[in-house]
C-alpha atoms as a PDB file:
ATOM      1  CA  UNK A   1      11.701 213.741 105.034  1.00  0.00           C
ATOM      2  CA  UNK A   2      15.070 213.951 107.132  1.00  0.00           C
ATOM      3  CA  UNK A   3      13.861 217.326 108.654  1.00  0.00           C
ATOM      4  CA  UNK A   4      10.764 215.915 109.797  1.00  0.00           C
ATOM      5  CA  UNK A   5      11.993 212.976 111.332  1.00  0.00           C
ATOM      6  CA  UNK A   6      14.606 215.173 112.891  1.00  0.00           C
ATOM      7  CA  UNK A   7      11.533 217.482 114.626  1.00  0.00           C
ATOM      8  CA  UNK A   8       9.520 214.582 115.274  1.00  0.00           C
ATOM      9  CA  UNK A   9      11.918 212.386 117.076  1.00  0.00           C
ATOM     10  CA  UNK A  10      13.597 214.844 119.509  1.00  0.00           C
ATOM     11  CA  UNK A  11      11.192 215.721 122.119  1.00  0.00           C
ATOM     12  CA  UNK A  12      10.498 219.113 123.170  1.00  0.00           C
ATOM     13  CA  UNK A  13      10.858 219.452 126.968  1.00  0.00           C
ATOM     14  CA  UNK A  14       7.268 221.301 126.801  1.00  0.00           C
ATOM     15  CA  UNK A  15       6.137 218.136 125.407  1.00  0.00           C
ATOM     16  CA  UNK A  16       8.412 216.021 127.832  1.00  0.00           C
ATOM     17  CA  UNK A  17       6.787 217.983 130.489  1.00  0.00           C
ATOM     18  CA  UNK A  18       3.125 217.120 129.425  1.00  0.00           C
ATOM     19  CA  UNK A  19       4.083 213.218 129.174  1.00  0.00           C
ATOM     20  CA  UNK A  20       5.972 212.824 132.101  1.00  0.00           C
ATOM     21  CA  UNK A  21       3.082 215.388 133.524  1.00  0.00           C
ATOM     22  CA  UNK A  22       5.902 217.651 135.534  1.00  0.00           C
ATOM     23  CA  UNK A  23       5.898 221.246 135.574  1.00  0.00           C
ATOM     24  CA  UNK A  24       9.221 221.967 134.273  1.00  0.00           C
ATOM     25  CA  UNK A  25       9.387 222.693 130.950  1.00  0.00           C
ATOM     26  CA  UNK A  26      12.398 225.087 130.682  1.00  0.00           C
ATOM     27  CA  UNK A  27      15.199 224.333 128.026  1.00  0.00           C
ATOM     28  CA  UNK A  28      17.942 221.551 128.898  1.00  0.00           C
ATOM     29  CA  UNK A  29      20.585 224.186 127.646  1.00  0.00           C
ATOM     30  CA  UNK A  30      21.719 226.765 130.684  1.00  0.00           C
ATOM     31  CA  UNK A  31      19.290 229.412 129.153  1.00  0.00           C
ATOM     32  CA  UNK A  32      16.164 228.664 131.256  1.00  0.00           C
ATOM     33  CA  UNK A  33      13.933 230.058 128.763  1.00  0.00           C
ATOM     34  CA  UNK A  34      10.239 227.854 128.577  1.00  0.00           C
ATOM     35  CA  UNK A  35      11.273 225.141 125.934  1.00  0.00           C
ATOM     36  CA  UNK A  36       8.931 225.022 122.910  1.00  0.00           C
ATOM     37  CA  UNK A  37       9.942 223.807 119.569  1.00  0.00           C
ATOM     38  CA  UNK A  38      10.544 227.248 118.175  1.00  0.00           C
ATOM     39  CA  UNK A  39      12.979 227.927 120.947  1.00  0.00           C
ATOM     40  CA  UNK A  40      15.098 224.680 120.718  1.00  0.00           C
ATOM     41  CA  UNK A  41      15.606 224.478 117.438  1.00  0.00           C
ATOM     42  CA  UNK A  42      16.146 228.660 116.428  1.00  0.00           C
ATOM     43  CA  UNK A  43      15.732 230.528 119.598  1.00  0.00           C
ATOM     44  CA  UNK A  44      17.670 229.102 121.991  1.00  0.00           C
ATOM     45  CA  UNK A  45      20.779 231.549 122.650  1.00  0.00           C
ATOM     46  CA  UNK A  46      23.627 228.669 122.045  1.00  0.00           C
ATOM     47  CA  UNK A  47      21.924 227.455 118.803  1.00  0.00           C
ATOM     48  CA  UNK A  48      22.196 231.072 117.310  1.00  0.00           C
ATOM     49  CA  UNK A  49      25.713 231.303 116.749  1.00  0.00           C
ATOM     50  CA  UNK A  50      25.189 228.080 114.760  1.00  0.00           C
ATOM     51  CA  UNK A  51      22.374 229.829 112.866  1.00  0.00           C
ATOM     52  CA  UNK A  52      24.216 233.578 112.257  1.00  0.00           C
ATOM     53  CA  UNK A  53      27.123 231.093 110.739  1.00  0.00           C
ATOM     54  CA  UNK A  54      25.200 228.830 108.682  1.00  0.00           C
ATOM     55  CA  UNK A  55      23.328 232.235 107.074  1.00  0.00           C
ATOM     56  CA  UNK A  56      26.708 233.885 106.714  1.00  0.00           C
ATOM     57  CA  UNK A  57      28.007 231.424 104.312  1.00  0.00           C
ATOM     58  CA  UNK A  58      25.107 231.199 102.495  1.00  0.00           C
ATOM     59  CA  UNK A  59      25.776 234.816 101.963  1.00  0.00           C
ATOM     60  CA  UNK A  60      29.270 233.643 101.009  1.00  0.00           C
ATOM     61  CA  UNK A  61      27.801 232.231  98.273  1.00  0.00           C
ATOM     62  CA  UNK A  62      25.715 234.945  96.880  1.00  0.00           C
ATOM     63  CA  UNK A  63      22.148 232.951  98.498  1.00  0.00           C
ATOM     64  CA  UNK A  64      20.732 236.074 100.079  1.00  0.00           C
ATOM     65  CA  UNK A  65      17.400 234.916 102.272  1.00  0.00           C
ATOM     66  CA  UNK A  66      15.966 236.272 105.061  1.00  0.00           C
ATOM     67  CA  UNK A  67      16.567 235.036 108.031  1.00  0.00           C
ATOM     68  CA  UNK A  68      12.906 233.403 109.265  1.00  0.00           C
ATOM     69  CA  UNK A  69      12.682 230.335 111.079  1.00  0.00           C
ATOM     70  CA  UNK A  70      10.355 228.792 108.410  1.00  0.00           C
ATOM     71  CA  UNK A  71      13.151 228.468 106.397  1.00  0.00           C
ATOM     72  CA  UNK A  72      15.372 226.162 107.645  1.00  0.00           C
ATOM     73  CA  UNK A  73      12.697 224.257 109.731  1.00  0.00           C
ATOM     74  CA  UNK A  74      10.060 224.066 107.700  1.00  0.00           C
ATOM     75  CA  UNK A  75      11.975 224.182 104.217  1.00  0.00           C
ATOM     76  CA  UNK A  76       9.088 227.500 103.101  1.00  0.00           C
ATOM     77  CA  UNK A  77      11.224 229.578 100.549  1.00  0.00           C
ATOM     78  CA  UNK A  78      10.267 232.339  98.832  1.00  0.00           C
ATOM     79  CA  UNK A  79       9.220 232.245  95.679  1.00  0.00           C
ATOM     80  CA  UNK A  80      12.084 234.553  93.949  1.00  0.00           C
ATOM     81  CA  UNK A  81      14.737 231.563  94.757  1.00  0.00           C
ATOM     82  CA  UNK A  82      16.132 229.101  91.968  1.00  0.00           C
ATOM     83  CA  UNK A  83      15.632 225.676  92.663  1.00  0.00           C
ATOM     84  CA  UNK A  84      19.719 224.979  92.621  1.00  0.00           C
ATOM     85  CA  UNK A  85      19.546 227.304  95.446  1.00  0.00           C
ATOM     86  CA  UNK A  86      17.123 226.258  97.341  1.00  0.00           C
ATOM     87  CA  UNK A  87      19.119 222.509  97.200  1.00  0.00           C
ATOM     88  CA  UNK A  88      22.249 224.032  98.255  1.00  0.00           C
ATOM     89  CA  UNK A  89      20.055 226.185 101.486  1.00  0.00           C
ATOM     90  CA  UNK A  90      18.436 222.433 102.290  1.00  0.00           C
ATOM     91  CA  UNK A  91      21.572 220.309 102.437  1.00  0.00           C
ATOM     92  CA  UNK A  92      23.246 223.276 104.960  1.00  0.00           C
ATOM     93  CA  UNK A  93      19.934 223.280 106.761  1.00  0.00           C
ATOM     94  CA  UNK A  94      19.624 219.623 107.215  1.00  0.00           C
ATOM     95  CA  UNK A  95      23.437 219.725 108.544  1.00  0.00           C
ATOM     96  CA  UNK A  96      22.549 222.531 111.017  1.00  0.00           C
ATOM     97  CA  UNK A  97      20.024 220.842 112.452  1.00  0.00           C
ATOM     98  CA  UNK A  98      21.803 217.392 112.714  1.00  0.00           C
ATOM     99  CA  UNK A  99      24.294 219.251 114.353  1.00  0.00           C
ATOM    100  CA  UNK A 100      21.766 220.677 116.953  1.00  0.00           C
ATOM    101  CA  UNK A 101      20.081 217.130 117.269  1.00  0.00           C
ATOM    102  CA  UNK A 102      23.252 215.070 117.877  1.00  0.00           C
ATOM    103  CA  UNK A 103      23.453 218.320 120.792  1.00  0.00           C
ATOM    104  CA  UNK A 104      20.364 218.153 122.166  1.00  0.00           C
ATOM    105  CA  UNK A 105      20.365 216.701 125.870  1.00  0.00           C
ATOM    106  CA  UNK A 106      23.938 218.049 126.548  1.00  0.00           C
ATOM    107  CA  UNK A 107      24.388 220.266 129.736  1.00  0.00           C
ATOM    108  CA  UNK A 108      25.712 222.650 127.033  1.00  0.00           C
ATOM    109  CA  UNK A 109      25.740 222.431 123.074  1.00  0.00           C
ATOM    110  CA  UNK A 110      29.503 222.435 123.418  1.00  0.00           C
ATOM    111  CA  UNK A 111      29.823 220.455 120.245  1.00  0.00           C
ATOM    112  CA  UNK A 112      27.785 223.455 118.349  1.00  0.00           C
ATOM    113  CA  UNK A 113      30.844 225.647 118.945  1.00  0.00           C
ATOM    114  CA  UNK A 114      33.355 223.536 117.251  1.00  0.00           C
END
């Protein structure tokens, strides 16, 4: 439920580009790449050192996943993973993406870094 609010409520700028009906739809972060919802939320060059982190203490604690964005965003897991494992992945997943969220019109996701 939190997740889906989370996607829902912060607005692509593809999608601000088709409401406001301008033509640019690049990222709000300094990477210029065209902003979709794939790229804002995984792709985006500032929110991967958030993601490599979040996937390296999972590893910490012996969670070994691969590292798709269906994952995290979409909460798909694969079938081989324990349900108490698949809790502690979703409470670090919701917190990573809160973290991008309460980041998501700044110039830069300065906040990500610390």
């Amino acid at each position: 439920m939190q997740i889906k609010t989370t996607l829902r409520f912060h607005l692509t700028p593809v999608r601000m580009a088709k409401i406001k009906n301008s033509g640019n739809s690049r990222c709000w972060q300094v990477c210029g790449e065209r902003g979709t919802i794939l790229h804002c939320w995984w792709d985006c060059k500032l929110v991967q050192p958030l993601w490599k982190s979040v996937w390296w203490f999972l590893r910490k604690l012996d969670i070994v996943l691969p590292e798709y964005p269906a994952i995290p965003l979409l909460g798909i897991y694969p079938e081989d993973i324990p349900t108490c494992k698949k809790d502690t992945c979703s409470t670090m997943f919701i917190a990573a993406l809160f973290i991008i969220a309460r980041s998501w019109k700044e110039p830069r996701l300065n906040s990500l870094r610390s």
